[in-house]
PDB file of N, CA and C in Angstrom:
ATOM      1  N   UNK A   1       4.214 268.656   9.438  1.00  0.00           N
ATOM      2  CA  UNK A   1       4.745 268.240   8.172  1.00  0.00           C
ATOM      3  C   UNK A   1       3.584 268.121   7.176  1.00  0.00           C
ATOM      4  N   UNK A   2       3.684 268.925   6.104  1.00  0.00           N
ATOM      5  CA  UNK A   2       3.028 268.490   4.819  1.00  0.00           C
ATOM      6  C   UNK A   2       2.762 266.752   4.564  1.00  0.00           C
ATOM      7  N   UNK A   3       1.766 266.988   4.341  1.00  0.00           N
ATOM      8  CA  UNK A   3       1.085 265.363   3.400  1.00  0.00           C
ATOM      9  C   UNK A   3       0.238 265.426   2.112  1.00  0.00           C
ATOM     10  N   UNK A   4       0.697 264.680   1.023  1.00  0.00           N
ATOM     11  CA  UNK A   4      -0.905 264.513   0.063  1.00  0.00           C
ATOM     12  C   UNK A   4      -1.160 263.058   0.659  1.00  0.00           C
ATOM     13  N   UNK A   5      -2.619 263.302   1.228  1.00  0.00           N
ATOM     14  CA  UNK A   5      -3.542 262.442   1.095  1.00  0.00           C
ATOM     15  C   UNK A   5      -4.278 261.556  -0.480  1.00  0.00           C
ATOM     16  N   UNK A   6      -4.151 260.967  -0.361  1.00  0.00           N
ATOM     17  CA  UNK A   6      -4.882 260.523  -1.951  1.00  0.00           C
ATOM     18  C   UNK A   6      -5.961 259.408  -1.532  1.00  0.00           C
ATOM     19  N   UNK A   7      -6.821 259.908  -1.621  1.00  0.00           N
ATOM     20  CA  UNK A   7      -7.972 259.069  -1.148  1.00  0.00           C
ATOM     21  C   UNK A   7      -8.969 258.701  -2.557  1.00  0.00           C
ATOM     22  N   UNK A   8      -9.319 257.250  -3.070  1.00  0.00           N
ATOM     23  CA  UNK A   8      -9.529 256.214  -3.758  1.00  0.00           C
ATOM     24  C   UNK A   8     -10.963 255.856  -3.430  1.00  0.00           C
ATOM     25  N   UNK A   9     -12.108 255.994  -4.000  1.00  0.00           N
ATOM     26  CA  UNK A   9     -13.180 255.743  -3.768  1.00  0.00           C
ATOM     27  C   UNK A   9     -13.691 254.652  -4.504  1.00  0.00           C
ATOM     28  N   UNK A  10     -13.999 252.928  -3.703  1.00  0.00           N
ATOM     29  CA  UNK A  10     -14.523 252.299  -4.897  1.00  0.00           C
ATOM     30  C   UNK A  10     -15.362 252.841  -5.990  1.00  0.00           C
ATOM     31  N   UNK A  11     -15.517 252.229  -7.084  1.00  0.00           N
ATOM     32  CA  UNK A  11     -17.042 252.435  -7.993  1.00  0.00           C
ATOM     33  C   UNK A  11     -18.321 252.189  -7.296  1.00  0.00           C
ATOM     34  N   UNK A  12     -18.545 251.311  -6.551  1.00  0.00           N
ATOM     35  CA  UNK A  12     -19.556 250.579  -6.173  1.00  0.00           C
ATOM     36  C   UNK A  12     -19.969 251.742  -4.820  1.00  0.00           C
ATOM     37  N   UNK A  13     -19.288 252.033  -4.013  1.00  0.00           N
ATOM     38  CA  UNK A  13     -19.306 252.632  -3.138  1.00  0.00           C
ATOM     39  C   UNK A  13     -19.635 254.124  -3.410  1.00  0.00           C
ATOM     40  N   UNK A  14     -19.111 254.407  -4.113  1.00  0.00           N
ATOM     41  CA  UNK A  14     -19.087 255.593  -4.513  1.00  0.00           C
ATOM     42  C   UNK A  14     -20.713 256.154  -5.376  1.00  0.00           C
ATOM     43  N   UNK A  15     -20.882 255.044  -6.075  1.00  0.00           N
ATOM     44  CA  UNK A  15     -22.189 255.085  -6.837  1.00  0.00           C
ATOM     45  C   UNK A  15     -23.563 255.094  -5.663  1.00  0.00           C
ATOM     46  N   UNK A  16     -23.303 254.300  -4.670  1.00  0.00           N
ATOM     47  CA  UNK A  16     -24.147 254.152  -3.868  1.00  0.00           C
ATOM     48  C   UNK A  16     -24.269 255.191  -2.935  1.00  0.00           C
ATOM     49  N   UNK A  17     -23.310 256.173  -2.546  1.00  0.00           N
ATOM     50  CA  UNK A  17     -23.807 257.045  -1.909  1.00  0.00           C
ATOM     51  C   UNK A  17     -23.910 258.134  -3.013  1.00  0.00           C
ATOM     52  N   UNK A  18     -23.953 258.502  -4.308  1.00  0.00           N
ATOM     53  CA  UNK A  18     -24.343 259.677  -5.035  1.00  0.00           C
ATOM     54  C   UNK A  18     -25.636 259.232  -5.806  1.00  0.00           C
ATOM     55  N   UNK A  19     -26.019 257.698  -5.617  1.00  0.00           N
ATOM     56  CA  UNK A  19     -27.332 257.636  -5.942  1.00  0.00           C
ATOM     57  C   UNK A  19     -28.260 258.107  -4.446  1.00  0.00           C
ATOM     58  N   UNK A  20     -27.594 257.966  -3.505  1.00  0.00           N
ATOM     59  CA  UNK A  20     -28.402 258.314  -2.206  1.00  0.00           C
ATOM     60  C   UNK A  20     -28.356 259.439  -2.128  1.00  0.00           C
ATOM     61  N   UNK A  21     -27.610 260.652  -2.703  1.00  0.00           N
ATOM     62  CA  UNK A  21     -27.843 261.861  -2.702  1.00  0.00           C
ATOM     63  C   UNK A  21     -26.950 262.430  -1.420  1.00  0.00           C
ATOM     64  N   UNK A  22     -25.814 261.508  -0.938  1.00  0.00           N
ATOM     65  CA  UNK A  22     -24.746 261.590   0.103  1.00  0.00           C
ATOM     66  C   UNK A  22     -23.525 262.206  -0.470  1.00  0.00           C
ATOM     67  N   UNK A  23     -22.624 261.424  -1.679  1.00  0.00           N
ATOM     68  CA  UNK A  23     -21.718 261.915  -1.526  1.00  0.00           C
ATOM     69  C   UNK A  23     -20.962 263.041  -1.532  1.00  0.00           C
ATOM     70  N   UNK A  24     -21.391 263.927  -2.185  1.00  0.00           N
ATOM     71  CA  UNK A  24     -20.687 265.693  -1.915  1.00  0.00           C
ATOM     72  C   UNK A  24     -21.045 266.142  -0.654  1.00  0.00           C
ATOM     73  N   UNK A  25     -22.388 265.021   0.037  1.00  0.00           N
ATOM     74  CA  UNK A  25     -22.189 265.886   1.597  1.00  0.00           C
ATOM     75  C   UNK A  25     -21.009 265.176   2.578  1.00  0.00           C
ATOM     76  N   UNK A  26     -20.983 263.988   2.218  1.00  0.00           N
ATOM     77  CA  UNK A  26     -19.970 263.053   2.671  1.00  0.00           C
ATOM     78  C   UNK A  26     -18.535 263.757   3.313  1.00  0.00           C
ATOM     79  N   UNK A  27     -18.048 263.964   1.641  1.00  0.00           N
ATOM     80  CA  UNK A  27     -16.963 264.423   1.236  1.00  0.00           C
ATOM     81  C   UNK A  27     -16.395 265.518   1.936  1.00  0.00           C
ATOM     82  N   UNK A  28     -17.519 267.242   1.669  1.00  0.00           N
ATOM     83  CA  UNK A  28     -17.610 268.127   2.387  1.00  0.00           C
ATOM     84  C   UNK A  28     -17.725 267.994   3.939  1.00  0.00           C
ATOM     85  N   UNK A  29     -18.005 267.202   4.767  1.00  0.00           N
ATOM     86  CA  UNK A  29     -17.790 266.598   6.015  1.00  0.00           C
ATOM     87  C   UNK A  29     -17.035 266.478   6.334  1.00  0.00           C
ATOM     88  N   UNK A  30     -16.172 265.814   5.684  1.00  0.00           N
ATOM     89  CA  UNK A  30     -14.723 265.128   5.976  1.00  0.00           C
ATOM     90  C   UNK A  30     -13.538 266.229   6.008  1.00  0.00           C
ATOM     91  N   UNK A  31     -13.847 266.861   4.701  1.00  0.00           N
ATOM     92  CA  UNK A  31     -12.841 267.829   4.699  1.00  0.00           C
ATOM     93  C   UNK A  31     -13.055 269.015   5.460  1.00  0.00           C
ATOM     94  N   UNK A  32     -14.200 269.354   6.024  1.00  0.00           N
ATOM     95  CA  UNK A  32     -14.427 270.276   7.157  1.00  0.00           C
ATOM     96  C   UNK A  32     -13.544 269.957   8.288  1.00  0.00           C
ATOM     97  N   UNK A  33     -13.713 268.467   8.253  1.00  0.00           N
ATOM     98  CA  UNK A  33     -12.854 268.012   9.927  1.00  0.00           C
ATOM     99  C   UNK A  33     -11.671 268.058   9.626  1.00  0.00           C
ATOM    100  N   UNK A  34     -10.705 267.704   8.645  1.00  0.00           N
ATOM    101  CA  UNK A  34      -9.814 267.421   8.583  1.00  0.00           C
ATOM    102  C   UNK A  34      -8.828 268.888   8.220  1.00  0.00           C
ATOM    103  N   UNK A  35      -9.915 270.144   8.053  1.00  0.00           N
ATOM    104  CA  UNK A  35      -8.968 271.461   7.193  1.00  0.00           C
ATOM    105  C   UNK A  35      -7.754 271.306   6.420  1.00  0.00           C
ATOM    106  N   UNK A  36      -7.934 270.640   5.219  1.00  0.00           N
ATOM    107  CA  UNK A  36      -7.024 270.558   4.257  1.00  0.00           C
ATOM    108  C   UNK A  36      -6.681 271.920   3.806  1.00  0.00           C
ATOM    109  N   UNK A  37      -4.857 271.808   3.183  1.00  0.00           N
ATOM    110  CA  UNK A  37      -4.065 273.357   2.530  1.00  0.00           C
ATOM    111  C   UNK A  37      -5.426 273.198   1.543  1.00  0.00           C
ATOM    112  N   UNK A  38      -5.201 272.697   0.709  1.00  0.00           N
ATOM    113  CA  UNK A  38      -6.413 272.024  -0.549  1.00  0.00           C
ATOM    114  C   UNK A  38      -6.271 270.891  -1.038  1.00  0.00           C
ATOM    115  N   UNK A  39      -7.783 271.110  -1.621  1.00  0.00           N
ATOM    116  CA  UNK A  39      -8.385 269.155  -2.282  1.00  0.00           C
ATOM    117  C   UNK A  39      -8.556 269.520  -3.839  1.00  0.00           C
ATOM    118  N   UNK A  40      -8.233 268.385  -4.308  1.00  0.00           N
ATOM    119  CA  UNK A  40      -8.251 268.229  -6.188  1.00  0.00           C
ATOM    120  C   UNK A  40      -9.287 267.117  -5.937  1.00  0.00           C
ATOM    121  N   UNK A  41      -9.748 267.049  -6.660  1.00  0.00           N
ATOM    122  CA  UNK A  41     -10.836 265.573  -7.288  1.00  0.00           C
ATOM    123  C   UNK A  41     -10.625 265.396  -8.779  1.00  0.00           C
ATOM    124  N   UNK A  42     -10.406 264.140  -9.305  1.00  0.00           N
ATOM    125  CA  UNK A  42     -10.254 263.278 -10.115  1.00  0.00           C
ATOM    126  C   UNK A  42     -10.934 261.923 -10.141  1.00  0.00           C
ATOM    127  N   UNK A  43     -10.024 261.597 -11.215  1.00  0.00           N
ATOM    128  CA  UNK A  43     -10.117 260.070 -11.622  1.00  0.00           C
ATOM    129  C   UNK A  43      -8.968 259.608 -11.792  1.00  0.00           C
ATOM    130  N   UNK A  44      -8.858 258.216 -11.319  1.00  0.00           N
ATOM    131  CA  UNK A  44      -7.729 257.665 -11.349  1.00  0.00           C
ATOM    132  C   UNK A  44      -7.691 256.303 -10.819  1.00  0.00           C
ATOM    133  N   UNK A  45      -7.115 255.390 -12.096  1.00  0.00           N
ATOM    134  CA  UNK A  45      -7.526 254.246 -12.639  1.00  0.00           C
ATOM    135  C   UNK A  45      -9.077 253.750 -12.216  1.00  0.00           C
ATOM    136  N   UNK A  46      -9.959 254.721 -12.652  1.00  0.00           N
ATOM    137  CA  UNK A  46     -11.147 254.453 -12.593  1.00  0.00           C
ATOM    138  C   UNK A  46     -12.279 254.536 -11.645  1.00  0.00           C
ATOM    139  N   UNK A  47     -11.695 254.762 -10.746  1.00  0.00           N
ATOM    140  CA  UNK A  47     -12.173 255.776  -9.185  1.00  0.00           C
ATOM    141  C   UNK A  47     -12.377 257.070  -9.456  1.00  0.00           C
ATOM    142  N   UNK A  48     -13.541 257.337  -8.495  1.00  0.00           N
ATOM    143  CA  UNK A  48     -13.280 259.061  -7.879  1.00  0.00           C
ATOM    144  C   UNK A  48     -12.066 258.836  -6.659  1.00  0.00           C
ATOM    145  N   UNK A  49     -11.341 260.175  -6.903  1.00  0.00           N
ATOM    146  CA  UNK A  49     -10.223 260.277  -6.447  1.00  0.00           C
ATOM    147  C   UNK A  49      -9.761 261.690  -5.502  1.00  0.00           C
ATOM    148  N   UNK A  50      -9.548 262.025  -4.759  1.00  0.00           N
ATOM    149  CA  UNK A  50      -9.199 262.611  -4.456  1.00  0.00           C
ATOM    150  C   UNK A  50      -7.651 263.330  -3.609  1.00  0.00           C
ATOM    151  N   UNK A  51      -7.144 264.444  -3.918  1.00  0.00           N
ATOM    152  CA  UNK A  51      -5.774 264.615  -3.969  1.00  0.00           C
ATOM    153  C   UNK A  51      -6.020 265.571  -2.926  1.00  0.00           C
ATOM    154  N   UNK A  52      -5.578 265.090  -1.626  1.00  0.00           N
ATOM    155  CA  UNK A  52      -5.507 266.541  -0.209  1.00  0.00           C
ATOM    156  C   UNK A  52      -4.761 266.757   0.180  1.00  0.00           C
ATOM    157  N   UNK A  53      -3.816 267.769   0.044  1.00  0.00           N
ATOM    158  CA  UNK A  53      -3.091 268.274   0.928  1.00  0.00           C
ATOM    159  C   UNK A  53      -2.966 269.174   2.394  1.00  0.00           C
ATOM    160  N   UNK A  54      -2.136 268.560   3.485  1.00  0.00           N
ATOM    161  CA  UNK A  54      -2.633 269.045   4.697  1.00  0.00           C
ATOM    162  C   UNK A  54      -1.262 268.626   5.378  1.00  0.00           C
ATOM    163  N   UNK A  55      -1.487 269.499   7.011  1.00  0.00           N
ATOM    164  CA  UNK A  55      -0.152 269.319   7.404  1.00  0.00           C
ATOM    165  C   UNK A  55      -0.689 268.268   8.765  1.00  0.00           C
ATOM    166  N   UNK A  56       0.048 267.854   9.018  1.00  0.00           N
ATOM    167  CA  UNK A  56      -0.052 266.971  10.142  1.00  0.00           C
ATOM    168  C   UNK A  56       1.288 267.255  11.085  1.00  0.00           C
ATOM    169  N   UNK A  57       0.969 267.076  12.476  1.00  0.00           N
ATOM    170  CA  UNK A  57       1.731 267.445  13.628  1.00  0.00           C
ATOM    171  C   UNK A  57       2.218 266.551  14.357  1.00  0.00           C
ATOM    172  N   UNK A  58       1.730 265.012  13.622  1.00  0.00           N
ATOM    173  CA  UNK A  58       1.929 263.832  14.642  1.00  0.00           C
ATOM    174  C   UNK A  58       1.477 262.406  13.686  1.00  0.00           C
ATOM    175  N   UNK A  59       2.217 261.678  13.712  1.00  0.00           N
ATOM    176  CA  UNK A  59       1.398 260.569  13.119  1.00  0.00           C
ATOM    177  C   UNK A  59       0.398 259.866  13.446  1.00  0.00           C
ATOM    178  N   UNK A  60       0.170 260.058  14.898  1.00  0.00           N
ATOM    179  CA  UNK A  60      -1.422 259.943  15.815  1.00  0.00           C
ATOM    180  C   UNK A  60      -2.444 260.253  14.856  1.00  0.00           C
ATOM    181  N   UNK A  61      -2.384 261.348  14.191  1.00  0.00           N
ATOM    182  CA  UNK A  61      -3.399 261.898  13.629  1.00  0.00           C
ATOM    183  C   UNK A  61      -4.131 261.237  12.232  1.00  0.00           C
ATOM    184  N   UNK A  62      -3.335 260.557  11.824  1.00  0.00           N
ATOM    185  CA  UNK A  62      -3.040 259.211  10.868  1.00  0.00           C
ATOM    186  C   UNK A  62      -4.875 258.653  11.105  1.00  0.00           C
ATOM    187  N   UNK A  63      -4.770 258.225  11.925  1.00  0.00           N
ATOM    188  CA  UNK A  63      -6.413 257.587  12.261  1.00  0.00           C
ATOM    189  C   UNK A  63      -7.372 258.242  12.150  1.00  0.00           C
ATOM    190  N   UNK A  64      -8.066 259.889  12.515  1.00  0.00           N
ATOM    191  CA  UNK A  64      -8.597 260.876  12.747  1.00  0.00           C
ATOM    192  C   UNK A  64      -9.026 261.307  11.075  1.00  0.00           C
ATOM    193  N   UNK A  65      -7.688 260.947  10.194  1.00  0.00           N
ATOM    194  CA  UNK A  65      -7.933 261.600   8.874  1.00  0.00           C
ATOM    195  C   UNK A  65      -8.481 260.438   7.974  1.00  0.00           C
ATOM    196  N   UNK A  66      -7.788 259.132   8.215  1.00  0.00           N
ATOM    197  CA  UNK A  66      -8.164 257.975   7.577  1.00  0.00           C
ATOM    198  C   UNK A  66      -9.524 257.462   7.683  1.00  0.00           C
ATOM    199  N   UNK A  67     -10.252 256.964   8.730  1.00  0.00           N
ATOM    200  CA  UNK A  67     -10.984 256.171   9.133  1.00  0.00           C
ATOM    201  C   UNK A  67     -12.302 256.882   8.904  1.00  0.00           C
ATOM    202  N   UNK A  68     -12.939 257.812   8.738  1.00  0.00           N
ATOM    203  CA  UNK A  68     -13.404 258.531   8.118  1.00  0.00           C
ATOM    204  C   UNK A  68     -14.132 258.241   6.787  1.00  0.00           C
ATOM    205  N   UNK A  69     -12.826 258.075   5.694  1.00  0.00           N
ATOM    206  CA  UNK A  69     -12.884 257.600   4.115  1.00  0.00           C
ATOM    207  C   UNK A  69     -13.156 256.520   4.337  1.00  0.00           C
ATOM    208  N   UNK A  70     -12.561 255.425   4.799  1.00  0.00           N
ATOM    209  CA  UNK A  70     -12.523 253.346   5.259  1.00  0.00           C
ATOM    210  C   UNK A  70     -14.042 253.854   5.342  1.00  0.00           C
ATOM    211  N   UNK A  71     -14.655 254.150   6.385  1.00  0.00           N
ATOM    212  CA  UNK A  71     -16.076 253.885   7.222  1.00  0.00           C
ATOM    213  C   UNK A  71     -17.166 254.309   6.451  1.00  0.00           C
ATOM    214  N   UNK A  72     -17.200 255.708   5.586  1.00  0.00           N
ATOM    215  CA  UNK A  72     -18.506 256.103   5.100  1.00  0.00           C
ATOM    216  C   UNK A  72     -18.124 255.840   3.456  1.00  0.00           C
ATOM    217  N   UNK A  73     -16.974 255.606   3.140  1.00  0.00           N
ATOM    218  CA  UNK A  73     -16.646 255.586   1.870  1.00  0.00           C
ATOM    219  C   UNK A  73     -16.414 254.294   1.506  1.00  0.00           C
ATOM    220  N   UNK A  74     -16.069 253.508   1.816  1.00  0.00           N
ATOM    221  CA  UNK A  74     -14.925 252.371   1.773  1.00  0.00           C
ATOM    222  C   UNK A  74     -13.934 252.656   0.939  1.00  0.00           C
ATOM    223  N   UNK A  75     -13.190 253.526   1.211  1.00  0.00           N
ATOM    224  CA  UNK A  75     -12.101 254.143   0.242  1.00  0.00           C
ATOM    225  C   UNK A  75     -10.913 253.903   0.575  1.00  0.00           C
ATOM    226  N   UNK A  76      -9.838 253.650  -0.278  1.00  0.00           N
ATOM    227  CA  UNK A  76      -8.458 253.133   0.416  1.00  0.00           C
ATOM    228  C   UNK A  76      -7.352 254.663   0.350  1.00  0.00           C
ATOM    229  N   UNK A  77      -6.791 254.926   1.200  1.00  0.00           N
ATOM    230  CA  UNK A  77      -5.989 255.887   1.603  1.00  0.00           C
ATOM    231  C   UNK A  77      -4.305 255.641   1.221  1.00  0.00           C
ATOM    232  N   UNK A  78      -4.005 257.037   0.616  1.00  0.00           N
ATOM    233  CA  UNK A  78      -2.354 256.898   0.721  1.00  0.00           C
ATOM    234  C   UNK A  78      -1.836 258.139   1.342  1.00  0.00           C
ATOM    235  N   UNK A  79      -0.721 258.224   2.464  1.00  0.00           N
ATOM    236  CA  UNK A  79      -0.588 259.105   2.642  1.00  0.00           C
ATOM    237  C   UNK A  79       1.066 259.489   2.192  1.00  0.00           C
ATOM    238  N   UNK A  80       1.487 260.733   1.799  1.00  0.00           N
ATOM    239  CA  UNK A  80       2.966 260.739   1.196  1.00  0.00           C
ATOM    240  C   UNK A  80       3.473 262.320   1.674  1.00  0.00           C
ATOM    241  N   UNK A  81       4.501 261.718   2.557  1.00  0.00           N
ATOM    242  CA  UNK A  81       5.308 263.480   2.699  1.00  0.00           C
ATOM    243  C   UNK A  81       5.539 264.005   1.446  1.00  0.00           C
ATOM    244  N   UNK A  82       5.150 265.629   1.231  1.00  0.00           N
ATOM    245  CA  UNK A  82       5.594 266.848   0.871  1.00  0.00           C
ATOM    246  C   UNK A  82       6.335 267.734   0.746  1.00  0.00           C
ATOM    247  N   UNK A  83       7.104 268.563  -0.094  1.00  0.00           N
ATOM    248  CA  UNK A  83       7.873 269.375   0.265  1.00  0.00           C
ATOM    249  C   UNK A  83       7.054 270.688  -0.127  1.00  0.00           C
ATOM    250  N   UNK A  84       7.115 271.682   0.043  1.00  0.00           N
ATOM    251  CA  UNK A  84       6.868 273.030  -0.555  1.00  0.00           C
ATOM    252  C   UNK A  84       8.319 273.488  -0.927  1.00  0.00           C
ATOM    253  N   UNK A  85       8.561 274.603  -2.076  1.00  0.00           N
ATOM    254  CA  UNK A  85       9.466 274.920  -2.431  1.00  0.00           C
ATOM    255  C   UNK A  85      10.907 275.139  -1.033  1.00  0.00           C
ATOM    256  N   UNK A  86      10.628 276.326  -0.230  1.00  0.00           N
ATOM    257  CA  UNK A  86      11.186 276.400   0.921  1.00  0.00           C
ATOM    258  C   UNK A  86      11.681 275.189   1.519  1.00  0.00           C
ATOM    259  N   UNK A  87      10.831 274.624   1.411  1.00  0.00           N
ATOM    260  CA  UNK A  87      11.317 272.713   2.001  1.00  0.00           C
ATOM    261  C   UNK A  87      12.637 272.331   1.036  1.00  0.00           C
ATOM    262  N   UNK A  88      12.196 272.054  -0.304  1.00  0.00           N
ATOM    263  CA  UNK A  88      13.412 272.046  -0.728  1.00  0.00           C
ATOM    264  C   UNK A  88      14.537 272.486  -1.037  1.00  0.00           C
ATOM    265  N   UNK A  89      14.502 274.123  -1.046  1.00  0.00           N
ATOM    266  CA  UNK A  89      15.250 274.813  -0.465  1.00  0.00           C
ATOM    267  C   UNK A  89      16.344 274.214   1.075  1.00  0.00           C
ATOM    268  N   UNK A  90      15.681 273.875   1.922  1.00  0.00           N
ATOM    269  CA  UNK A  90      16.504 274.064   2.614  1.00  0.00           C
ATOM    270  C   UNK A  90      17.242 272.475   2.721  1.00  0.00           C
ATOM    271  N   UNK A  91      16.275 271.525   2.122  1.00  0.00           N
ATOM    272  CA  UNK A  91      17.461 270.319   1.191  1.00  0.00           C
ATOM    273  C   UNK A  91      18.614 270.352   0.454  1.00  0.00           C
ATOM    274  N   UNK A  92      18.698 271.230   0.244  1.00  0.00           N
ATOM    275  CA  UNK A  92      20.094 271.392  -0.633  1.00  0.00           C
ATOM    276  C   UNK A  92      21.338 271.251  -0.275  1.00  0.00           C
ATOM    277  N   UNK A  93      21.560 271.657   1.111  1.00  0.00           N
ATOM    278  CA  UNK A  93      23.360 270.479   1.820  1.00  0.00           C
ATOM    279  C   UNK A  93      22.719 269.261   1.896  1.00  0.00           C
ATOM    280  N   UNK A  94      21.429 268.509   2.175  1.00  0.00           N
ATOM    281  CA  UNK A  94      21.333 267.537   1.913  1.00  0.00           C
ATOM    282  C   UNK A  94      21.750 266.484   0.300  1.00  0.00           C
ATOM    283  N   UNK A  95      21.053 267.221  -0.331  1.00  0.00           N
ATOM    284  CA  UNK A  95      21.707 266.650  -1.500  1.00  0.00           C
ATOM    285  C   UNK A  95      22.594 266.934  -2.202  1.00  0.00           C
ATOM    286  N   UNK A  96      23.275 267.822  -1.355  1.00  0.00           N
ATOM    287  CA  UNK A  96      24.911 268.385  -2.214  1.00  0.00           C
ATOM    288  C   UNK A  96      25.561 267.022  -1.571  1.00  0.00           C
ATOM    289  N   UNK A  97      25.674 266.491  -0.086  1.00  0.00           N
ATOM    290  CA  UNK A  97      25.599 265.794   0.347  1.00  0.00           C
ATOM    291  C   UNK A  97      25.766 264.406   0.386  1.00  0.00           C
ATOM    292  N   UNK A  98      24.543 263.965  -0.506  1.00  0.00           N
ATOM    293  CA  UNK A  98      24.329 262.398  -1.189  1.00  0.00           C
ATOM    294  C   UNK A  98      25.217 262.755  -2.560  1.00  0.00           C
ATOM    295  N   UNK A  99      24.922 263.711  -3.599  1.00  0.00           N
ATOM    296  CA  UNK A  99      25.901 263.538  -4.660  1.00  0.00           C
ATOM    297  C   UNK A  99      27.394 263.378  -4.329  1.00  0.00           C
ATOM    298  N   UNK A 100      27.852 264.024  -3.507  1.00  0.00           N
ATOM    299  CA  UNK A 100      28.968 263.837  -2.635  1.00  0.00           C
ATOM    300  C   UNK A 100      29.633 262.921  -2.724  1.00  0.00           C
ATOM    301  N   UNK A 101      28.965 261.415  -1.829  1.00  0.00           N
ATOM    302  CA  UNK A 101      29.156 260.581  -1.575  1.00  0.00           C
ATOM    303  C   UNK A 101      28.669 259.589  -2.294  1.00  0.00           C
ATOM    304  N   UNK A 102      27.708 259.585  -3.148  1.00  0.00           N
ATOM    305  CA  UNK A 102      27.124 258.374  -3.776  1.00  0.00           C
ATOM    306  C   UNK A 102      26.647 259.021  -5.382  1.00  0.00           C
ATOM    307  N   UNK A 103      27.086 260.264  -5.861  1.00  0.00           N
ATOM    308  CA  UNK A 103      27.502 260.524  -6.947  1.00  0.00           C
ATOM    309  C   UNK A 103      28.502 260.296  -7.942  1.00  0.00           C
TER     310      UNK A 103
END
């Protein structure tokens, strides 16, 4: 199943490893292990931010992708199912469905 990851990098944290000359190797680390579809970087509410999308096979894997960001980053994690078009595609008796009944 598809996920965006959205991973939240304090200021403080964040400053401290790009004054150490770490964080783009950090980063690039992480996402080596983890083979994201793809990563966006931003800002957002005042963080470096980052937006990953990736599929996951198990919610086991939950730890493997997280703990990672927590440990070298202190970064707080969100993770949120995905659809790709096809996905919602094949939602559609689903929500013919709910309008159905609660339309």
């Amino acid at each position: 199943m598809r996920f965006l990851l959205k991973v939240s990098i304090p200021v403080e944290a964040g400053n401290a490893a790009a004054k150490a000359g770490k964080l783009g190797t950090i980063i690039q680390s992480i996402l080596t292990e983890i083979k994201p579809e793809a990563a966006y970087f931003t800002d957002d509410n005042g963080r470096r931010t980052g937006f990953i999308f990736l599929d996951m096979q198990d919610a086991s894997q939950i730890p493997a992708i997280a703990e990672p960001w927590f440990l070298a980053l202190n970064a707080s994690v969100e993770f949120h199912p995905v659809m790709v078009p096809d996905d919602l595609a094949k939602a559609g008796g689903a929500i013919a469905a709910a309008v159905a009944k609660y339309g």
